[in-house]
PDB file of N, CA and C in Angstrom:
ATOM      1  N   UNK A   1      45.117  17.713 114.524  1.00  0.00           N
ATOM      2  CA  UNK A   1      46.545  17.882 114.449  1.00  0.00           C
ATOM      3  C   UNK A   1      47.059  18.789 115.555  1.00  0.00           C
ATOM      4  N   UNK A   2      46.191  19.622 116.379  1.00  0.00           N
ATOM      5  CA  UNK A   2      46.966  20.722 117.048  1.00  0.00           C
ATOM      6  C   UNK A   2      47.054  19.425 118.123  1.00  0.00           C
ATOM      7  N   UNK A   3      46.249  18.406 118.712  1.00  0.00           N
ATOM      8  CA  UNK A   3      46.836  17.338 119.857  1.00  0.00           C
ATOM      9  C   UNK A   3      48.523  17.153 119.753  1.00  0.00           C
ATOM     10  N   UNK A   4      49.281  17.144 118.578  1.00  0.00           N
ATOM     11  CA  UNK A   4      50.347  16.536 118.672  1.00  0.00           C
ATOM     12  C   UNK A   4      51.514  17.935 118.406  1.00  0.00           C
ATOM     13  N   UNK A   5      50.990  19.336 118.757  1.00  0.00           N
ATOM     14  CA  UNK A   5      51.566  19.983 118.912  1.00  0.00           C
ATOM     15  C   UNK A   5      52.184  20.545 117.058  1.00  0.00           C
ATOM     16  N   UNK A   6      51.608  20.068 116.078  1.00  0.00           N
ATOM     17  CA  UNK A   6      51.603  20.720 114.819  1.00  0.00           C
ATOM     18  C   UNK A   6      50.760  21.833 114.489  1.00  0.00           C
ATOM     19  N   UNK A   7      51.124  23.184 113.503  1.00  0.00           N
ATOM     20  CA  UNK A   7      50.086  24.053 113.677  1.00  0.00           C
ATOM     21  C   UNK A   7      49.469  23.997 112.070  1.00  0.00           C
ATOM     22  N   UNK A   8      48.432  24.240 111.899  1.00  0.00           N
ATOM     23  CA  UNK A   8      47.733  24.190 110.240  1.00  0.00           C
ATOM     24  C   UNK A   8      47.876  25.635 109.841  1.00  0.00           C
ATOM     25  N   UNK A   9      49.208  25.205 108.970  1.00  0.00           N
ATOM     26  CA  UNK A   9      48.914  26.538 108.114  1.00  0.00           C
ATOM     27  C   UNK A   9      48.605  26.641 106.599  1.00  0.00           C
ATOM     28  N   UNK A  10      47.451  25.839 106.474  1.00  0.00           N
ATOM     29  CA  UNK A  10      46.668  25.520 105.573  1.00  0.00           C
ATOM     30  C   UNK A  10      46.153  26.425 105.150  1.00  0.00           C
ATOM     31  N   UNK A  11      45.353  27.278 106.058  1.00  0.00           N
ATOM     32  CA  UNK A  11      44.614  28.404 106.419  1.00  0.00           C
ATOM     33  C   UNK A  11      45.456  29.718 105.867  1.00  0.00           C
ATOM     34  N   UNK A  12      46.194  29.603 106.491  1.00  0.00           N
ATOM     35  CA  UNK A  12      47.231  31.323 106.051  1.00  0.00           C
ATOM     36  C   UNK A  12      47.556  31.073 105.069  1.00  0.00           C
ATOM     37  N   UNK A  13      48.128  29.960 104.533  1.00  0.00           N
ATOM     38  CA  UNK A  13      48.860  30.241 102.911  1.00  0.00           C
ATOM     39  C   UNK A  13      48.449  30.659 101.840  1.00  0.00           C
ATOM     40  N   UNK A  14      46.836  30.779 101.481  1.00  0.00           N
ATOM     41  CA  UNK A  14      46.396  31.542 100.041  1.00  0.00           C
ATOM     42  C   UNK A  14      46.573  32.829 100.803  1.00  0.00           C
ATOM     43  N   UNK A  15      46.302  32.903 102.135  1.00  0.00           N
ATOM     44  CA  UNK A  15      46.337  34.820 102.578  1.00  0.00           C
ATOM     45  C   UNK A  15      47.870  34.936 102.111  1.00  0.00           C
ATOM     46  N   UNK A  16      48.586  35.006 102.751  1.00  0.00           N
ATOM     47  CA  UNK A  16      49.786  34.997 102.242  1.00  0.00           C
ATOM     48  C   UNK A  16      50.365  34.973 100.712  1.00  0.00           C
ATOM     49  N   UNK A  17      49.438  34.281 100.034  1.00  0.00           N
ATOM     50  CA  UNK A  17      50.012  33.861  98.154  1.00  0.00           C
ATOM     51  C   UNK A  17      49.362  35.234  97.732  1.00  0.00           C
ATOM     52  N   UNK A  18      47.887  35.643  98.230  1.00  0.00           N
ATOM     53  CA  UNK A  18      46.930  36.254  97.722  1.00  0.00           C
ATOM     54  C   UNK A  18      47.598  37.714  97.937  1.00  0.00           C
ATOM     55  N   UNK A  19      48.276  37.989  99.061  1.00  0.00           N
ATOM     56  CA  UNK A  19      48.402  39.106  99.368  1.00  0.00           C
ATOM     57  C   UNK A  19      50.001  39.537  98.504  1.00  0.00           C
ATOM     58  N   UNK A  20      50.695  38.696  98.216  1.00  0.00           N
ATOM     59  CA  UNK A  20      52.294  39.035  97.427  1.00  0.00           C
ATOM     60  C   UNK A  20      51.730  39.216  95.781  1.00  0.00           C
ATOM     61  N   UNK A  21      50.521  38.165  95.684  1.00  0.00           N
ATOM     62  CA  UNK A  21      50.113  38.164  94.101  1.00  0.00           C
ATOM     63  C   UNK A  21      49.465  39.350  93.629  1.00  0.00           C
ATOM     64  N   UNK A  22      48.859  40.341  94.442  1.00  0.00           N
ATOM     65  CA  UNK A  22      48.381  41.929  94.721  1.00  0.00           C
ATOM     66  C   UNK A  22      48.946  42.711  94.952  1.00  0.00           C
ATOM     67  N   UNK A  23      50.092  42.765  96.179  1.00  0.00           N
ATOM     68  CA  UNK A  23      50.512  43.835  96.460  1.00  0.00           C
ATOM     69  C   UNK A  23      52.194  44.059  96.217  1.00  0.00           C
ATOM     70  N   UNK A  24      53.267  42.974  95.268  1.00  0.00           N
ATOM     71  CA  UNK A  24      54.299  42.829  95.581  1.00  0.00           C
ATOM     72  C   UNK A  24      54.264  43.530  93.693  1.00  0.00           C
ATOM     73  N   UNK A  25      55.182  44.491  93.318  1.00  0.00           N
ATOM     74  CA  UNK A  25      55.612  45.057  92.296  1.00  0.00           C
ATOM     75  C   UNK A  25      56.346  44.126  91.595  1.00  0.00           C
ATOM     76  N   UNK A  26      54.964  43.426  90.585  1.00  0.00           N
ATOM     77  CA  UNK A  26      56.090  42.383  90.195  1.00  0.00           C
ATOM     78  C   UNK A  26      56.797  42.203  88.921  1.00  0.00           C
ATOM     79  N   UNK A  27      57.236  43.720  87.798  1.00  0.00           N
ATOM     80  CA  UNK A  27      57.537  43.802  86.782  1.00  0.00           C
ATOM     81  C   UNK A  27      59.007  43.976  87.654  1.00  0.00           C
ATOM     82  N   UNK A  28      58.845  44.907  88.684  1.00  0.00           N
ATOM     83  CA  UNK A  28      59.718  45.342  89.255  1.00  0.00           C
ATOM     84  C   UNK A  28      60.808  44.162  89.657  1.00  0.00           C
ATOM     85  N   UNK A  29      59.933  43.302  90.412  1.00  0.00           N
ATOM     86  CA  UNK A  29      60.670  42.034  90.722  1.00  0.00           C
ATOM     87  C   UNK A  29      61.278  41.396  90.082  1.00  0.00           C
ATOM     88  N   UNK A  30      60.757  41.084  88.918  1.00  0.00           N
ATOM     89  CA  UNK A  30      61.336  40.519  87.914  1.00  0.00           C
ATOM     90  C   UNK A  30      62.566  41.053  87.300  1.00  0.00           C
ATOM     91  N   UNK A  31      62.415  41.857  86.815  1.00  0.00           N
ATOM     92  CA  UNK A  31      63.726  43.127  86.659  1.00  0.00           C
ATOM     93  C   UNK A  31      64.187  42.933  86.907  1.00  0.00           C
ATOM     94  N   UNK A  32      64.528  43.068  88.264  1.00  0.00           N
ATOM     95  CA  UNK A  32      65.819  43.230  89.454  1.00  0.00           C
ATOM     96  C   UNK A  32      65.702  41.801  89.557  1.00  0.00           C
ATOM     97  N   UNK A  33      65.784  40.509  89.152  1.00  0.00           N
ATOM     98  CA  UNK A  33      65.972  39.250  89.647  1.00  0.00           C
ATOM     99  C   UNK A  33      66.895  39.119  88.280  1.00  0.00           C
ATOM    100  N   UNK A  34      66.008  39.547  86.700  1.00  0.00           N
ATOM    101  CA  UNK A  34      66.761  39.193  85.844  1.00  0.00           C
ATOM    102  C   UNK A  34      68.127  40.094  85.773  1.00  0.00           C
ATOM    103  N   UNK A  35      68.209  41.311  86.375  1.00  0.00           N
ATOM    104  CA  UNK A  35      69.885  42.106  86.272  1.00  0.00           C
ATOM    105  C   UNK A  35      70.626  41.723  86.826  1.00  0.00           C
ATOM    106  N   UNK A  36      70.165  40.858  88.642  1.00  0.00           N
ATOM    107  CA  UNK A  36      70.777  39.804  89.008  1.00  0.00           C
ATOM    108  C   UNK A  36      71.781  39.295  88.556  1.00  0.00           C
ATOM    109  N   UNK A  37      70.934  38.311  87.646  1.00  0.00           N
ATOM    110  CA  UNK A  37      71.595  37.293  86.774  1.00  0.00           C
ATOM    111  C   UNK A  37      72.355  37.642  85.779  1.00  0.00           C
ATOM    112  N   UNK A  38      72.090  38.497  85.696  1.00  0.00           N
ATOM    113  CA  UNK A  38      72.810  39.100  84.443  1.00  0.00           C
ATOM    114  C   UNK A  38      74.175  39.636  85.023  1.00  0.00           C
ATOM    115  N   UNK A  39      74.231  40.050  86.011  1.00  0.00           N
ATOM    116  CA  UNK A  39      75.435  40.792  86.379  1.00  0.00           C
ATOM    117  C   UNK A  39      76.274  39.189  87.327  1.00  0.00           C
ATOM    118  N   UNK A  40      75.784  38.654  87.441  1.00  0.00           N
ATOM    119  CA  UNK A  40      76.461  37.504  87.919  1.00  0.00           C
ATOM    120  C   UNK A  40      77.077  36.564  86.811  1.00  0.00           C
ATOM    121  N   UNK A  41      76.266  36.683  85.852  1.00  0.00           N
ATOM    122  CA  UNK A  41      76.563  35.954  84.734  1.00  0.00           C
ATOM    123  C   UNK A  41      77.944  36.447  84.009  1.00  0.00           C
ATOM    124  N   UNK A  42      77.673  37.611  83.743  1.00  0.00           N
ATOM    125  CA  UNK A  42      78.870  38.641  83.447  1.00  0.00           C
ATOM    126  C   UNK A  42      80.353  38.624  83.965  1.00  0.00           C
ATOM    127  N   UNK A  43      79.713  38.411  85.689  1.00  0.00           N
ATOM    128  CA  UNK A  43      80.986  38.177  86.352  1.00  0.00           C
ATOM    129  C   UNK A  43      81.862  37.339  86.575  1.00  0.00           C
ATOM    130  N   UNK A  44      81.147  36.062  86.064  1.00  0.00           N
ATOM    131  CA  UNK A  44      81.882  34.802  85.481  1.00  0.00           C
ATOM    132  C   UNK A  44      82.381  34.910  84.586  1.00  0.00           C
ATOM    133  N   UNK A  45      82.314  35.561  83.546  1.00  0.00           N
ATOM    134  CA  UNK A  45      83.355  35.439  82.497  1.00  0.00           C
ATOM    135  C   UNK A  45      83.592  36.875  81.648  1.00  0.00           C
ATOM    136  N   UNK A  46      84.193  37.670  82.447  1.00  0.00           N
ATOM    137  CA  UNK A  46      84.631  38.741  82.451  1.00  0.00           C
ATOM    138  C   UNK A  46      86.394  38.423  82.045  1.00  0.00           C
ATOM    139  N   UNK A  47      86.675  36.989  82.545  1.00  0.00           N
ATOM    140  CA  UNK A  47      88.121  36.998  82.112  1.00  0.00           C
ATOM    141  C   UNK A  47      88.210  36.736  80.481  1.00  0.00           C
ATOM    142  N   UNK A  48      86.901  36.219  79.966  1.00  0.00           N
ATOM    143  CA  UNK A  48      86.822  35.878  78.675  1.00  0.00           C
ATOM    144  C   UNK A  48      86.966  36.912  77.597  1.00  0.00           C
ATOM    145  N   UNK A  49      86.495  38.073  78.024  1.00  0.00           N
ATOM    146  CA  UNK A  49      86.567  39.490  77.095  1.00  0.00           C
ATOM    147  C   UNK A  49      87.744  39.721  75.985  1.00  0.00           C
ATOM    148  N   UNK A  50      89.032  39.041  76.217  1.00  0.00           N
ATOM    149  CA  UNK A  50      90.158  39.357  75.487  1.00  0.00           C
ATOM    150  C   UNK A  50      89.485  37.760  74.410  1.00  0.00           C
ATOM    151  N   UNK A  51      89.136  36.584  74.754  1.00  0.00           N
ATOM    152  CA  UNK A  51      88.996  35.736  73.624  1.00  0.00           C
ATOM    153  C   UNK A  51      87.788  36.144  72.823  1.00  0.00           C
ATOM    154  N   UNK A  52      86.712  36.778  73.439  1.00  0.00           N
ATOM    155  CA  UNK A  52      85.350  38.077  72.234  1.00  0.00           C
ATOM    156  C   UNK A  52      86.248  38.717  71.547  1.00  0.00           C
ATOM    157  N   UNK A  53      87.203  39.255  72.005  1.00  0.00           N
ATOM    158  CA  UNK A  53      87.301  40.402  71.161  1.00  0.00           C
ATOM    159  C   UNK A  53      88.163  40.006  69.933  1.00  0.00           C
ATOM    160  N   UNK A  54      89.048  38.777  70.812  1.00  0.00           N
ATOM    161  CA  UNK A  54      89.759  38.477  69.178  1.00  0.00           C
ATOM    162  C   UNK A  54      88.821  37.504  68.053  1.00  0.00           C
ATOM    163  N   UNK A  55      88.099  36.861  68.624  1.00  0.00           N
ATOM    164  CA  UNK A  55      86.882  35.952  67.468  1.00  0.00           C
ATOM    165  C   UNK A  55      86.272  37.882  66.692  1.00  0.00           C
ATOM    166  N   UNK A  56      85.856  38.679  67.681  1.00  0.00           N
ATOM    167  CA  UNK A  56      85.182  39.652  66.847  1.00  0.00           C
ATOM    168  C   UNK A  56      85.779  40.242  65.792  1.00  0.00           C
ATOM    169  N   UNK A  57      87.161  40.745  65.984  1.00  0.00           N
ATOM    170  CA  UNK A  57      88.461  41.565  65.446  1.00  0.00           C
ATOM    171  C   UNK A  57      89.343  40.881  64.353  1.00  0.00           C
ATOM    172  N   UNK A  58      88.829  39.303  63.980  1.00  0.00           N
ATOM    173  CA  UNK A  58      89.698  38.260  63.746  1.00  0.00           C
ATOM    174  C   UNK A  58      90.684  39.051  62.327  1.00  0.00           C
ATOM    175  N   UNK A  59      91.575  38.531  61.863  1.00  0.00           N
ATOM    176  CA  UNK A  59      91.906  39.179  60.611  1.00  0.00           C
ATOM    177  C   UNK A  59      92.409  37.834  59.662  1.00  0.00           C
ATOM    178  N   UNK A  60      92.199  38.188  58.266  1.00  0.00           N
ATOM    179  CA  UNK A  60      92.464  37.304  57.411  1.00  0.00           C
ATOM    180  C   UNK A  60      93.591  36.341  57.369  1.00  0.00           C
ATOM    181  N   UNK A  61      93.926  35.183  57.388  1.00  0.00           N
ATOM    182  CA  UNK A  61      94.975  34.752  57.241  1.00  0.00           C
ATOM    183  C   UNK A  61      96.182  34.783  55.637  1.00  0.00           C
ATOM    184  N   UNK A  62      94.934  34.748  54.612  1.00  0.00           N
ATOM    185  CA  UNK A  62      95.225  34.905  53.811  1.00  0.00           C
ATOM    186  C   UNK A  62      95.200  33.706  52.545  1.00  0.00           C
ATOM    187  N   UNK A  63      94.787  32.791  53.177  1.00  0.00           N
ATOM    188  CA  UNK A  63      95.241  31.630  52.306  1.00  0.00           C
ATOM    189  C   UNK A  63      93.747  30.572  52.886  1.00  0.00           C
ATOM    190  N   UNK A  64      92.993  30.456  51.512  1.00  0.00           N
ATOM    191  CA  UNK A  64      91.873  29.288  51.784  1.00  0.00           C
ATOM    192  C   UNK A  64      92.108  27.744  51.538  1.00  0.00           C
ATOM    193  N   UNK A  65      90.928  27.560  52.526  1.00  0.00           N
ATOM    194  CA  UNK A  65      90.606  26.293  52.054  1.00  0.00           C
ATOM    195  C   UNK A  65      89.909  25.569  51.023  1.00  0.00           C
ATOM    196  N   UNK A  66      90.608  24.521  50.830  1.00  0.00           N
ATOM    197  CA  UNK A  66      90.690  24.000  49.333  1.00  0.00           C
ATOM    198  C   UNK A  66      88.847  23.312  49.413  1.00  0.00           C
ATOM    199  N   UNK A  67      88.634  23.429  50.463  1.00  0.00           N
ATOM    200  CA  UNK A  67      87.491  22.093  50.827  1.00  0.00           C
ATOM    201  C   UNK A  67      85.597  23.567  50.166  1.00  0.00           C
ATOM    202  N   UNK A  68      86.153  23.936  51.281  1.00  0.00           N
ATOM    203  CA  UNK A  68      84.863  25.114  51.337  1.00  0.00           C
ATOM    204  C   UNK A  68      85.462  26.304  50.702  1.00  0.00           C
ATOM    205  N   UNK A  69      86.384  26.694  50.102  1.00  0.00           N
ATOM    206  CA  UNK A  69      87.137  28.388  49.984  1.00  0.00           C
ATOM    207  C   UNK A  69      86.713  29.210  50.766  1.00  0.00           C
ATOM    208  N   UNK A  70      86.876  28.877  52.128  1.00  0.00           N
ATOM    209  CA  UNK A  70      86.589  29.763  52.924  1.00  0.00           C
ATOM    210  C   UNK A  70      88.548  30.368  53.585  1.00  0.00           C
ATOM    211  N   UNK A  71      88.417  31.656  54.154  1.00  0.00           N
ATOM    212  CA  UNK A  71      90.057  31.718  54.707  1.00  0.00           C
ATOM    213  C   UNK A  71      90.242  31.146  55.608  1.00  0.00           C
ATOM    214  N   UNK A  72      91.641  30.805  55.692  1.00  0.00           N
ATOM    215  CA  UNK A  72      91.971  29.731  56.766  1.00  0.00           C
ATOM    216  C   UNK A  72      91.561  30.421  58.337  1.00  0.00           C
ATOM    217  N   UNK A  73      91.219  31.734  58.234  1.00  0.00           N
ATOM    218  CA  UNK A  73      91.337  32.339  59.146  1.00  0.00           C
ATOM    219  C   UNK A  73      90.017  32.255  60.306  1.00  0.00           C
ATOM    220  N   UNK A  74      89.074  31.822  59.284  1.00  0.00           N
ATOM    221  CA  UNK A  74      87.745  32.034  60.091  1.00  0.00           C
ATOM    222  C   UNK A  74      87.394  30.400  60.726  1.00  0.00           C
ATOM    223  N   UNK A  75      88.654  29.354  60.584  1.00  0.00           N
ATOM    224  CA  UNK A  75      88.721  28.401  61.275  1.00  0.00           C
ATOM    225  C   UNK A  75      89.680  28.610  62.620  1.00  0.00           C
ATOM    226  N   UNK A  76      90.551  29.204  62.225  1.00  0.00           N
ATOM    227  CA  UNK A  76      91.052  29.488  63.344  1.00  0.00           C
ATOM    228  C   UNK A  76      90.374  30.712  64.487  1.00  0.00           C
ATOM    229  N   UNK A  77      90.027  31.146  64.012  1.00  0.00           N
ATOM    230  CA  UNK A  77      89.501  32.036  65.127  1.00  0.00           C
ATOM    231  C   UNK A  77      87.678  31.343  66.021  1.00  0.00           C
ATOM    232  N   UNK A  78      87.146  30.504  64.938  1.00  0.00           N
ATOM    233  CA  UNK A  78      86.040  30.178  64.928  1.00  0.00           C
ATOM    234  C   UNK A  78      86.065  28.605  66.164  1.00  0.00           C
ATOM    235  N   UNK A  79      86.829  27.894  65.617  1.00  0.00           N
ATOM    236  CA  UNK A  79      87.611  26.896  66.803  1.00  0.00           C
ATOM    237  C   UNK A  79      88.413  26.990  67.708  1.00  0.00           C
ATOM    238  N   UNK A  80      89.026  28.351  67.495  1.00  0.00           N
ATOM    239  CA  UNK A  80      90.347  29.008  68.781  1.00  0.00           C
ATOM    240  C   UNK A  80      89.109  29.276  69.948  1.00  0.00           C
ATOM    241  N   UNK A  81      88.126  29.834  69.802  1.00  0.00           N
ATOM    242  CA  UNK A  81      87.223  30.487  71.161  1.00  0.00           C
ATOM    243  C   UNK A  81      86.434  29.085  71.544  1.00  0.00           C
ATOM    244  N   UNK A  82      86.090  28.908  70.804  1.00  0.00           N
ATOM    245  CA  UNK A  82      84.712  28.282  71.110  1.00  0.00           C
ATOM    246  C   UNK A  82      85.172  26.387  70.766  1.00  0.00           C
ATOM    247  N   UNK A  83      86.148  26.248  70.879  1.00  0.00           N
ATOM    248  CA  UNK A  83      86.477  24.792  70.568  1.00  0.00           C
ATOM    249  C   UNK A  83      87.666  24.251  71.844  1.00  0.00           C
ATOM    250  N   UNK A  84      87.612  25.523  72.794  1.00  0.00           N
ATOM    251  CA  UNK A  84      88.582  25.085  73.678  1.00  0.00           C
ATOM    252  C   UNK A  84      87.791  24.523  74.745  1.00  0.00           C
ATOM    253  N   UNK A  85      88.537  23.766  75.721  1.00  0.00           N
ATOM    254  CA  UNK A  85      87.639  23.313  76.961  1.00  0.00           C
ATOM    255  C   UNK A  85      87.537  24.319  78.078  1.00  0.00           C
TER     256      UNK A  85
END
């Protein structure tokens, strides 16, 4: 293969795998890849915080349903967040 001007790096790549799989801190890595995500994740829907807080905060409506006796309230708050597009 080196005739056609390709180089084999067949050869280097376990040096290379061998040497990150030994010497690269990888609880560490991981960590910091998953806070990453986490803080990116966050930052997508940071505008959402006011619809958490009202599903969390919800308050009684006062008046159940005839089906389950549950309050009307924990449909509305339960389909208000999480039933919108």
């Amino acid at each position: 293969m080196e005739a056609h001007g390709h180089c084999d790096i067949a050869g280097t790549l376990p040096d290379v795998l061998e040497f990150m799989r030994h010497r690269l801190p990888w609880p560490l890595v991981l960590a910091g890849a998953a806070s990453l995500l986490a803080v990116l994740v966050a930052w997508g829907e940071v505008h959402n915080w006011g619809v958490f807080l009202q599903f969390l905060y919800h308050v009684p409506y006062g008046a159940n349903d005839p089906l389950y006796d549950k309050d009307i309230g924990f449909y509305a708050e339960v389909q208000g967040p999480f039933g919108r597009p």
